[in-house]
Protein backbone atom coordinates (compact mmCIF):
# COMPACT_ATOMS: atom_id res chain seq x y z
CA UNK A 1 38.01 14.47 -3.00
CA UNK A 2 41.44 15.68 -3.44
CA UNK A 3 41.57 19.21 -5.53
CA UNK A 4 43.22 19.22 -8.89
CA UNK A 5 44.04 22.87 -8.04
CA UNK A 6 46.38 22.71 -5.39
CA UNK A 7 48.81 25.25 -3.46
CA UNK A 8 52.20 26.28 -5.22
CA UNK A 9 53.79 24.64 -2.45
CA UNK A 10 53.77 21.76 -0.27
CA UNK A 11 51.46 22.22 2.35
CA UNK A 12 50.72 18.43 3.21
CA UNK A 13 52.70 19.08 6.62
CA UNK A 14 49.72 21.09 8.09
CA UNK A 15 47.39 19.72 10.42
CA UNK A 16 44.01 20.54 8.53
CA UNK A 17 45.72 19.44 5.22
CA UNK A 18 43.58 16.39 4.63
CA UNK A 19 40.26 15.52 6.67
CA UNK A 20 40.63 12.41 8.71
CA UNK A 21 37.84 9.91 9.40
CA UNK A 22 38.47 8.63 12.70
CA UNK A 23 35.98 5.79 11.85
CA UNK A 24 37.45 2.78 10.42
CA UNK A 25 35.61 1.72 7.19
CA UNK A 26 33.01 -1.11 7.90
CA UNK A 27 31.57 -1.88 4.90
CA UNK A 28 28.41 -5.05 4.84
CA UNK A 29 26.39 -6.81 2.06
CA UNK A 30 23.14 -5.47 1.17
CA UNK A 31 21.21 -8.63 -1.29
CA UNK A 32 17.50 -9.15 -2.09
CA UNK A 33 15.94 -12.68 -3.60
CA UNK A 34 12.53 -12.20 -4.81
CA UNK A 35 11.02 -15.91 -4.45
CA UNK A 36 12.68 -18.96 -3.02
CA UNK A 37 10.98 -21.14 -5.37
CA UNK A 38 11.58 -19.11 -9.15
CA UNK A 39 14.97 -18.59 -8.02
CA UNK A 40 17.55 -20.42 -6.30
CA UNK A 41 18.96 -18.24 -3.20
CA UNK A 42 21.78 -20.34 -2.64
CA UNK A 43 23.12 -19.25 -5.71
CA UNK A 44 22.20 -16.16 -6.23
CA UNK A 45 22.93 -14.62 -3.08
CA UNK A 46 26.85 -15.78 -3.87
CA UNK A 47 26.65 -14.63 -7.18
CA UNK A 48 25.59 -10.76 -5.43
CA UNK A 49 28.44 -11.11 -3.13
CA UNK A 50 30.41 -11.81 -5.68
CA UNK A 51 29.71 -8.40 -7.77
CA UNK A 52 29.39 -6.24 -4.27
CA UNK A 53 32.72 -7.26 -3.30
CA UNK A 54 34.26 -5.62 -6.36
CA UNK A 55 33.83 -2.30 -4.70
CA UNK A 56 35.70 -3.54 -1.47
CA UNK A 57 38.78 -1.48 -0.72
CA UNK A 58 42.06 -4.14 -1.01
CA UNK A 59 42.25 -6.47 1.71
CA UNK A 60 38.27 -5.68 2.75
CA UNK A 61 35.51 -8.01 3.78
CA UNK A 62 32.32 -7.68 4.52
CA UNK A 63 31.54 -7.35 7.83
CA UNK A 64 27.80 -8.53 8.12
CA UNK A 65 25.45 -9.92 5.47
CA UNK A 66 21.69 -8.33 5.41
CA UNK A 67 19.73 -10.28 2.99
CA UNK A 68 15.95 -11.06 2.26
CA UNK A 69 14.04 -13.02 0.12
CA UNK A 70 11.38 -11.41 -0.57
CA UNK A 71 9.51 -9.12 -2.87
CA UNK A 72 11.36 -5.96 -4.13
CA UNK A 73 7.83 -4.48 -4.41
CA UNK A 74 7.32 -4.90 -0.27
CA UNK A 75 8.59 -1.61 2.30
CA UNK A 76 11.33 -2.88 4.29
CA UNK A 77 9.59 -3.67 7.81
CA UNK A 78 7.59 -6.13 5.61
CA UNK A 79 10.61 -8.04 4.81
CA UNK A 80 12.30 -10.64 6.57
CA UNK A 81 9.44 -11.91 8.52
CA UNK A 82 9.78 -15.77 7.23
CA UNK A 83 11.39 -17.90 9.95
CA UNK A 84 14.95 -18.90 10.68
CA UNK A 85 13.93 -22.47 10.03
CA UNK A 86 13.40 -21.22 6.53
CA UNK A 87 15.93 -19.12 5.79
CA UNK A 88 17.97 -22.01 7.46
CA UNK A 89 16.61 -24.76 5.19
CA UNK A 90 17.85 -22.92 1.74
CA UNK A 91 21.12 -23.48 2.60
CA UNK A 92 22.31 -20.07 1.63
CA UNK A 93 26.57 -20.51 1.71
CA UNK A 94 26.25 -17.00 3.41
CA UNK A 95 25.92 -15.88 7.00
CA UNK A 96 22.73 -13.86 7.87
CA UNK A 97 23.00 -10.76 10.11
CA UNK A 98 19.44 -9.87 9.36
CA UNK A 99 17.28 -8.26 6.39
CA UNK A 100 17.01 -4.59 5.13
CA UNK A 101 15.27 -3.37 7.61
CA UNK A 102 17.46 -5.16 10.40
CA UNK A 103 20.50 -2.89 8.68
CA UNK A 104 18.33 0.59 8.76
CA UNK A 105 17.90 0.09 12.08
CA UNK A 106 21.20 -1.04 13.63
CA UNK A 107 23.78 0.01 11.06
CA UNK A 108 24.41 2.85 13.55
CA UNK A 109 25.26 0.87 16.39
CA UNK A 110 27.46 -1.62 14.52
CA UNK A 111 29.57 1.42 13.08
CA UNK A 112 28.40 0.50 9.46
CA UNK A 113 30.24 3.14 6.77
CA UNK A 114 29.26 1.25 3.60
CA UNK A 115 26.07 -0.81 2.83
CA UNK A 116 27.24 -2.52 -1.15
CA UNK A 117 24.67 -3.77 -3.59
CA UNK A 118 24.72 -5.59 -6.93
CA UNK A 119 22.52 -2.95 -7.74
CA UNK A 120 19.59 -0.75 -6.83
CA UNK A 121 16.35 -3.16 -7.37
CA UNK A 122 18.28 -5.28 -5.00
CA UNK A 123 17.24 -3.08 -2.20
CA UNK A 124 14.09 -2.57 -3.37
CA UNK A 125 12.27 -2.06 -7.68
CA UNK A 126 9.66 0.76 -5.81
CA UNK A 127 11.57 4.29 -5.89
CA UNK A 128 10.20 5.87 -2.78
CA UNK A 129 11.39 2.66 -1.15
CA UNK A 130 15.24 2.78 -1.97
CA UNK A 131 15.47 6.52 -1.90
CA UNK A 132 13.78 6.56 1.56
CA UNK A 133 16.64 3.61 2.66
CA UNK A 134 19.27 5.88 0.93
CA UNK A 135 18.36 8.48 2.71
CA UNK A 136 17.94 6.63 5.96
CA UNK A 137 21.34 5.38 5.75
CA UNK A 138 23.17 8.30 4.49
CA UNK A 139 21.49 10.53 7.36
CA UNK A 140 23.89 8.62 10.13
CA UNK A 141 26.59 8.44 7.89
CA UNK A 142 26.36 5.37 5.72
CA UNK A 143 27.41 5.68 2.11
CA UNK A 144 25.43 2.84 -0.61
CA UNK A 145 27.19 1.76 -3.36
CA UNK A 146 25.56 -0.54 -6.33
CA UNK A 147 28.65 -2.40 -7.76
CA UNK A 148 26.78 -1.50 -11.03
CA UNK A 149 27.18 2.44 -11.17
CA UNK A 150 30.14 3.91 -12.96
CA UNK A 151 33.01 5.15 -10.98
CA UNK A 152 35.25 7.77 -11.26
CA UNK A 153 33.34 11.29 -12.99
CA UNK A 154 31.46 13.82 -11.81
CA UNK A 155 28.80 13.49 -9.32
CA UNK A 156 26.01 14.19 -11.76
CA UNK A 157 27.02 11.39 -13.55
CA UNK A 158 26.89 9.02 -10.97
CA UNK A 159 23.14 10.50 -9.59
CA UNK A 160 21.69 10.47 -13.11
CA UNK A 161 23.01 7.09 -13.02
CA UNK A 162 21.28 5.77 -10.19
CA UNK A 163 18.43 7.48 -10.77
CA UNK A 164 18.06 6.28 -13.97
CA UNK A 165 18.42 2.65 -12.69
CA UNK A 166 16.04 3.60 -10.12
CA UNK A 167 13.39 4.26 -12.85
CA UNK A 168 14.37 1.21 -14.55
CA UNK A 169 13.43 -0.88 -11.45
CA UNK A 170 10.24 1.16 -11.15
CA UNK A 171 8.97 0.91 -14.39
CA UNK A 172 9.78 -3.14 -14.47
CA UNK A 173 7.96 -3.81 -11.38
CA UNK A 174 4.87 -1.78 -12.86
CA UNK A 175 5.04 -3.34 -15.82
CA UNK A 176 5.42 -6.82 -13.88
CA UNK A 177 2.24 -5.78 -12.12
CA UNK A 178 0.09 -5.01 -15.23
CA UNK A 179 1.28 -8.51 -17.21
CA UNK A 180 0.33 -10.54 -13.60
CA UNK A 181 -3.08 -8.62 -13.17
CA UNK A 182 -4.21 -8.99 -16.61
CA UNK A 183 -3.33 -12.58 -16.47
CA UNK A 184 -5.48 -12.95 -13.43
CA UNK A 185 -8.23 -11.30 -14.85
CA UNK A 186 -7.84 -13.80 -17.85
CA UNK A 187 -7.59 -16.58 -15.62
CA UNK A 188 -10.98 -15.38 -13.79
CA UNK A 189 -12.89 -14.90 -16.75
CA UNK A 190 -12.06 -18.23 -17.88
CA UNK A 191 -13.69 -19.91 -14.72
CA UNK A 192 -10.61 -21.36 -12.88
CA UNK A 193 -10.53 -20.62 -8.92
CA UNK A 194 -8.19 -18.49 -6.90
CA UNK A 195 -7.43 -19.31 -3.75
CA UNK A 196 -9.00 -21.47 -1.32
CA UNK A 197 -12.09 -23.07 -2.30
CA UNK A 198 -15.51 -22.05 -0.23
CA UNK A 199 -16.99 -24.70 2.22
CA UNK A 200 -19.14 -26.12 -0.47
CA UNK A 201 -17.10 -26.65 -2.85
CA UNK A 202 -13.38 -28.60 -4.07
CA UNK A 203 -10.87 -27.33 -6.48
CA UNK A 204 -11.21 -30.10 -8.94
CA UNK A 205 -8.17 -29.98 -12.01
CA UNK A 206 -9.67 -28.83 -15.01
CA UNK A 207 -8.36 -31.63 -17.49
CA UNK A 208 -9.58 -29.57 -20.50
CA UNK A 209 -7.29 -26.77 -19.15
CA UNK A 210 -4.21 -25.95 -21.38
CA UNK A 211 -0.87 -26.66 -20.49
CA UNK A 212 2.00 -25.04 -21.87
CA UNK A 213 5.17 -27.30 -21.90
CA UNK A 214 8.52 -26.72 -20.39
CA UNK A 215 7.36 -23.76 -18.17
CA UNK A 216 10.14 -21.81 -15.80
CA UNK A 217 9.22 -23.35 -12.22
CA UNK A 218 6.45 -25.14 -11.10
CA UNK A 219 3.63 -25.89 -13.78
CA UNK A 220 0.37 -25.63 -11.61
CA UNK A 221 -2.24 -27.10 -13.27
CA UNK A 222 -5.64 -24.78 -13.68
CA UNK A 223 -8.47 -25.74 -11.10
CA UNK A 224 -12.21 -25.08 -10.78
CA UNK A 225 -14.86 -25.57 -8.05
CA UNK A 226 -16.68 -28.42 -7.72
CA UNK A 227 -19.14 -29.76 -5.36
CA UNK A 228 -17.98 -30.87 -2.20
CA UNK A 229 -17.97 -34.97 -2.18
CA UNK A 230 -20.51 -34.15 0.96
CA UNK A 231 -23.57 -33.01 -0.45
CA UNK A 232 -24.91 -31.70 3.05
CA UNK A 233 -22.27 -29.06 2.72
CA UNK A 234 -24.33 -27.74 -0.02
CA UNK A 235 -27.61 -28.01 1.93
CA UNK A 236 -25.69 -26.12 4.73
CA UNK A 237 -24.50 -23.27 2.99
CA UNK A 238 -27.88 -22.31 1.13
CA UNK A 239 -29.71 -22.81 4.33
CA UNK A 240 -27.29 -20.63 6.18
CA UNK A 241 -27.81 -18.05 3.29
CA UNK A 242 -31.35 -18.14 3.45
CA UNK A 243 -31.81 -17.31 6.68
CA UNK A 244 -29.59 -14.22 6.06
CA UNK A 245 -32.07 -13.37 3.33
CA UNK A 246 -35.16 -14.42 4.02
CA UNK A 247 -35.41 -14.29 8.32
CA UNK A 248 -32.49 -11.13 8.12
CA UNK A 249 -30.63 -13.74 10.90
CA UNK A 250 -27.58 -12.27 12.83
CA UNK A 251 -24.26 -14.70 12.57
CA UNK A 252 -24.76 -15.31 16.22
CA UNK A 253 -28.55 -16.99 15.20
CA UNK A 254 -27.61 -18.46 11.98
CA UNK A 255 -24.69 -20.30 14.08
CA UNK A 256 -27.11 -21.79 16.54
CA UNK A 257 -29.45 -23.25 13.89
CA UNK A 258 -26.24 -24.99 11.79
CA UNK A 259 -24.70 -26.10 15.32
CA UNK A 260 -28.16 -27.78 16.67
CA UNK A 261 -27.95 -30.15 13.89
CA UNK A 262 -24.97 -31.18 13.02
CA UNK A 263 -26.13 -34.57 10.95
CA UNK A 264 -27.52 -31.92 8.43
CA UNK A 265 -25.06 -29.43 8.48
CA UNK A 266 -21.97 -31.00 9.01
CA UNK A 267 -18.50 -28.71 10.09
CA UNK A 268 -15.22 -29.68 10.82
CA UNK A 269 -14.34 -27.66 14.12
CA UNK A 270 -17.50 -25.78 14.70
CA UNK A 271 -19.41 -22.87 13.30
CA UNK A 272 -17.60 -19.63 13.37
CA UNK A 273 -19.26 -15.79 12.71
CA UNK A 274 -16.23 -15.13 9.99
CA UNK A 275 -17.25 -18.33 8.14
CA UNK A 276 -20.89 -17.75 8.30
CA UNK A 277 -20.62 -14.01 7.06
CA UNK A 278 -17.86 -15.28 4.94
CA UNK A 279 -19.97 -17.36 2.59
CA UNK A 280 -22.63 -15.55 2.82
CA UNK A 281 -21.02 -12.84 1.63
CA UNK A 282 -18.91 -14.43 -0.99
CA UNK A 283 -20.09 -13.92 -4.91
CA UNK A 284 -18.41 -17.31 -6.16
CA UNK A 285 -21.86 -19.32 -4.55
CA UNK A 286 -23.61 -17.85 -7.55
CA UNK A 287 -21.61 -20.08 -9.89
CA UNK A 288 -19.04 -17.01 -11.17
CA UNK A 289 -15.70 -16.90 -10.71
CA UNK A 290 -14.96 -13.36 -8.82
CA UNK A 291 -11.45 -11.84 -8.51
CA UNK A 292 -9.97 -8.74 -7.20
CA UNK A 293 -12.48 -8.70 -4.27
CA UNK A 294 -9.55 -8.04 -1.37
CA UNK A 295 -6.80 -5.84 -1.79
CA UNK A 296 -4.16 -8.14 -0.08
CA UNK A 297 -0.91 -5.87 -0.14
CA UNK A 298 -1.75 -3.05 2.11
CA UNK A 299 1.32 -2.12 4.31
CA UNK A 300 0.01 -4.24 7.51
CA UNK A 301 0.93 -8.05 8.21
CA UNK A 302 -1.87 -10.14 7.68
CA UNK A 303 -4.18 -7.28 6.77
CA UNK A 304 -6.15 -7.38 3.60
CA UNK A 305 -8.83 -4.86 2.84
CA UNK A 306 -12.39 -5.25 0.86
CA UNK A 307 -12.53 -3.85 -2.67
CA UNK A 308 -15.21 -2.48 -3.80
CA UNK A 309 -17.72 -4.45 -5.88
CA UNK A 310 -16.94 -1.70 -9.08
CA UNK A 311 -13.50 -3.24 -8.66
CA UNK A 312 -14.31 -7.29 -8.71
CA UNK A 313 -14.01 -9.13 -11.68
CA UNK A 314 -16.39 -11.96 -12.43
CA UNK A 315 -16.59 -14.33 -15.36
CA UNK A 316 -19.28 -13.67 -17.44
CA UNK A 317 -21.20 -16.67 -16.96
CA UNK A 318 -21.25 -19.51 -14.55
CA UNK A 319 -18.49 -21.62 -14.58
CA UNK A 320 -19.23 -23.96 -11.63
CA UNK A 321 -22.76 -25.11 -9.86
CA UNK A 322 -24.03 -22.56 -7.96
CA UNK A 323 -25.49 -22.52 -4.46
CA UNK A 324 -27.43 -19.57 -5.37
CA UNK A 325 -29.16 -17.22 -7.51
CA UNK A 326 -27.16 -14.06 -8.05
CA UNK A 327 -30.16 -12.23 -7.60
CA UNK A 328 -30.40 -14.27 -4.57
CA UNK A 329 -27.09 -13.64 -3.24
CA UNK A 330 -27.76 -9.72 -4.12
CA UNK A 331 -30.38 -9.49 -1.44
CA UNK A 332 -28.58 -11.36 0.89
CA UNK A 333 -25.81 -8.62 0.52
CA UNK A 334 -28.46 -5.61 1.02
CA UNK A 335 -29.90 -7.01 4.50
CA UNK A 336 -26.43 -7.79 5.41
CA UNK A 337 -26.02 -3.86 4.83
CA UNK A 338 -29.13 -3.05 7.10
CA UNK A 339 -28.10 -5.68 9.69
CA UNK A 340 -24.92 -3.93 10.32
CA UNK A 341 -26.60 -0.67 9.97
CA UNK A 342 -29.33 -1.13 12.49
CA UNK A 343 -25.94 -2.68 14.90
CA UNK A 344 -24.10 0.80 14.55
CA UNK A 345 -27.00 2.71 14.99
CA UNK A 346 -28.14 0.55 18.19
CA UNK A 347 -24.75 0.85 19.19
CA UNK A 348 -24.73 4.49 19.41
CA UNK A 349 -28.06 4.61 20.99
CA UNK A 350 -26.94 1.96 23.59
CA UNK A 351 -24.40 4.85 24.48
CA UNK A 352 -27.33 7.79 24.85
CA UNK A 353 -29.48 5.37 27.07
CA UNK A 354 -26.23 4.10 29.41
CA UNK A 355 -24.93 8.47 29.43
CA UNK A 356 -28.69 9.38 30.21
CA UNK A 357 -29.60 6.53 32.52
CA UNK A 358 -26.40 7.78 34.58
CA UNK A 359 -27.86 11.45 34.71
CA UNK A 360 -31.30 10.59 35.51
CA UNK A 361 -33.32 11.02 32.33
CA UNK A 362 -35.33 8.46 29.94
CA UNK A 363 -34.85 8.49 26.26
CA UNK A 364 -37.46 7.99 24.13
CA UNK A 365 -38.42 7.74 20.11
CA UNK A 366 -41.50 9.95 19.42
CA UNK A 367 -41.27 9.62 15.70
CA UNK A 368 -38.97 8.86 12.65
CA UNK A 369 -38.71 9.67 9.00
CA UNK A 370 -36.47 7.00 7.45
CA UNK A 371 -33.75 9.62 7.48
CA UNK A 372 -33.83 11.08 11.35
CA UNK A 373 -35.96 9.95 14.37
CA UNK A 374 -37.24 12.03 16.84
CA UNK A 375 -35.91 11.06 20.54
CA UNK A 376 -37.55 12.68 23.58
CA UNK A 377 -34.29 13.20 26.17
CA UNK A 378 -35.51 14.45 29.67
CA UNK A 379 -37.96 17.60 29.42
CA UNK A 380 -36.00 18.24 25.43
CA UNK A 381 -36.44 16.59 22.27
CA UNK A 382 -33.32 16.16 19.69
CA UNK A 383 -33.44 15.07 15.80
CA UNK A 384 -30.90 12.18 15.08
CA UNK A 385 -29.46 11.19 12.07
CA UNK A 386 -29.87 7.48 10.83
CA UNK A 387 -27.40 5.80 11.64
CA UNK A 388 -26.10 8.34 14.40
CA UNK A 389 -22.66 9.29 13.59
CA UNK A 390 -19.73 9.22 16.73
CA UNK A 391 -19.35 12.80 16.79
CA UNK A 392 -23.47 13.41 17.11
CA UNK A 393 -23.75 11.01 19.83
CA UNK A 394 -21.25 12.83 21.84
CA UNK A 395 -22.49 16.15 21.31
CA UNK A 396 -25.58 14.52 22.45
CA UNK A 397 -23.97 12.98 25.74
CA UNK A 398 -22.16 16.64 26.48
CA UNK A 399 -25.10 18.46 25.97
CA UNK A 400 -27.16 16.49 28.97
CA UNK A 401 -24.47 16.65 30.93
CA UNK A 402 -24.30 20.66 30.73
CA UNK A 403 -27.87 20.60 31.21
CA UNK A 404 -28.26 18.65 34.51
């Protein structure tokens, strides 16, 4: 910024009279889609171009084009993961030199000075997000510009303005958030299926359904469950949870029962242990229709993680044939708990037997409480917890190692 206060006399003739960038400016396109099928990318992306360029210096182009489409809500090294084949098939007019995070992480090496934006959400509507870009970019010497800000002023100006805007974004993709959640919850409630429909069960259209008339995008019509046209496949899957709750079967067990008879309990591909424990473990075989039950955005590709049951939301009565009893389906869930309990705590036994077997010694129970059991180890005897926690069995392991 050249000073309005300058010398009394021409000093423009000195060598340290103006600051000189010896890099030349490089400036690229920085764009953001949300959904290739609510919007149209091959005209939107243009239209961004369009509004970046405006803050090109005379003569400028662009000299690379990052663009996603994808959420604004996702962190940038969850963007850009759909395939060139299609991000080829929208016929975008533009050329693609990557996504966001493909420009954090080379705009170094290709001597980037300028990363232009319609605006801020365009990068990204979560805060943290575009400040932590902004920051990322501006640390090796890349300045971003949102053809939207004001120019000219004081800088002040300019940060309350983007800051503001920043907010803006925020607030929008909250608010976005609450209006989609609470519609799923409505959706629930009302009995029509999410997802993909359990092994017993279709998702039939519910013709009784309303249908609200010239919708933006694709109308999809409401579905519930409905038996699957093969009965056997309801047979199958309240055998399979019987055993769980009646015998307290492993997966492993349950598998070899359903794959011995295959007439009865008919597959396509074979029995797996994440289908078995699947159904047996999901609440829409009682007849409700549950939501919320994985929390699906978590920061890792192909990662979703259980909520907890406080957190699912099930209709509040049964909106499709069950398979079983919710009562039923309860206990099923509780031995599934002591299954896995009595696996962990086996597991960490397994570990004292192999460490003590190696140094000589037996281990065995003497008694138990529910709580702790009583193990004799060598000429000692030691109080473990139920289950035995990682730390305890190698305190365990250490201590018959110092004592042989």
């Amino acid at each position: 910024m050249t000073s309005q206060f300058g010398p009394p006399i021409d000093l423009s003739d000195l060598p340290l009279f103006a600051r000189t960038d010896m890099r030349p400016r490089r400036p690229v396109f920085v764009g953001r889609v949300s959904t290739k099928d609510n919007q149209n990318p091959a005209t939107s992306l243009p239209r961004q171009v369009t509004l970046a360029s405006e803050r090109l210096e005379a003569g400028e182009k662009f000299a690379a084009h990052f663009w996603d489409v994808e959420s604004g809500m996702l962190p940038p090294n969850l963007r850009g993961l759909g395939s060139q084949e299609m991000y080829d098939a929208l016929a975008v007019p533009l050329p693609r030199d990557g996504g966001l995070q493909d420009l954090v992480d080379r705009a170094e090496s290709l001597g980037v000075t300028h990363a232009l934006a319609e605006r801020s959400d365009r990068v990204a509507r979560a805060m943290l997000t575009s400040l932590t870009v902004e920051h990322e970019l501006e640390r090796i010497g890349v300045e971003v510009v949102y053809a939207n800000e004001p120019t000219g002023g004081t800088e002040s100006g300019r940060l309350r303005s983007r800051r503001t805007s920043q907010v803006d974004a925020e607030i929008y993709r909250t608010t976005l958030m609450e209006m989609s959640t609470g519609g799923q919850i409505q959706h629930a409630i009302a009995g029509w299926n999410h997802g993909y429909p359990p092994y017993p069960y279709i998702a039939a259209i519910d013709e009784n359904a309303p249908v609200r008339e010239k919708r933006f995008g694709v109308v999809r019509p409401k579905r519930k469950l409905a038996p699957h046209p093969d009965s056997r496949r309801f047979d199958a899957a309240r055998e399979l949870c019987r055993l769980r709750r009646e015998e307290h079967l492993r997966a492993a067990d349950i598998i070899a029962i359903l794959a011995a008879d295959p007439g009865r309990y008919p597959i396509e591909g074979r029995w797996t242990h994440s289908l078995v424990e699947g159904l047996i473990a999901n609440p829409k075989l009682t007849g409700h229709q549950v939501y919320n039950r994985r929390a699906t955005r978590t920061g890792r590709p192909g990662f979703s993680r259980w909520n907890p049951v406080s957190e699912w939301v099930w209709s509040p009565g049964i909106v499709h044939e069950p398979v079983v009893s919710l009562q039923e389906w309860k206990q099923a869930q509780k031995v599934t708990a002591g299954l896995r309990t009595q696996a962990e705590e086996n597991g960490a036994l397994l570990r004292i037997h192999a460490a003590a077997r190696r140094l000589g010694l037996t281990v065995t129970a003497v008694s138990s409480s529910g709580t702790h059991t009583l193990y004799q180890i060598g000429g000692g005897q030691v109080a473990l917890p139920t289950p035995i926690p990682d730390v305890v069995v190698q305190q365990v392991i250490d201590d018959m190692e110092s004592a042989t």
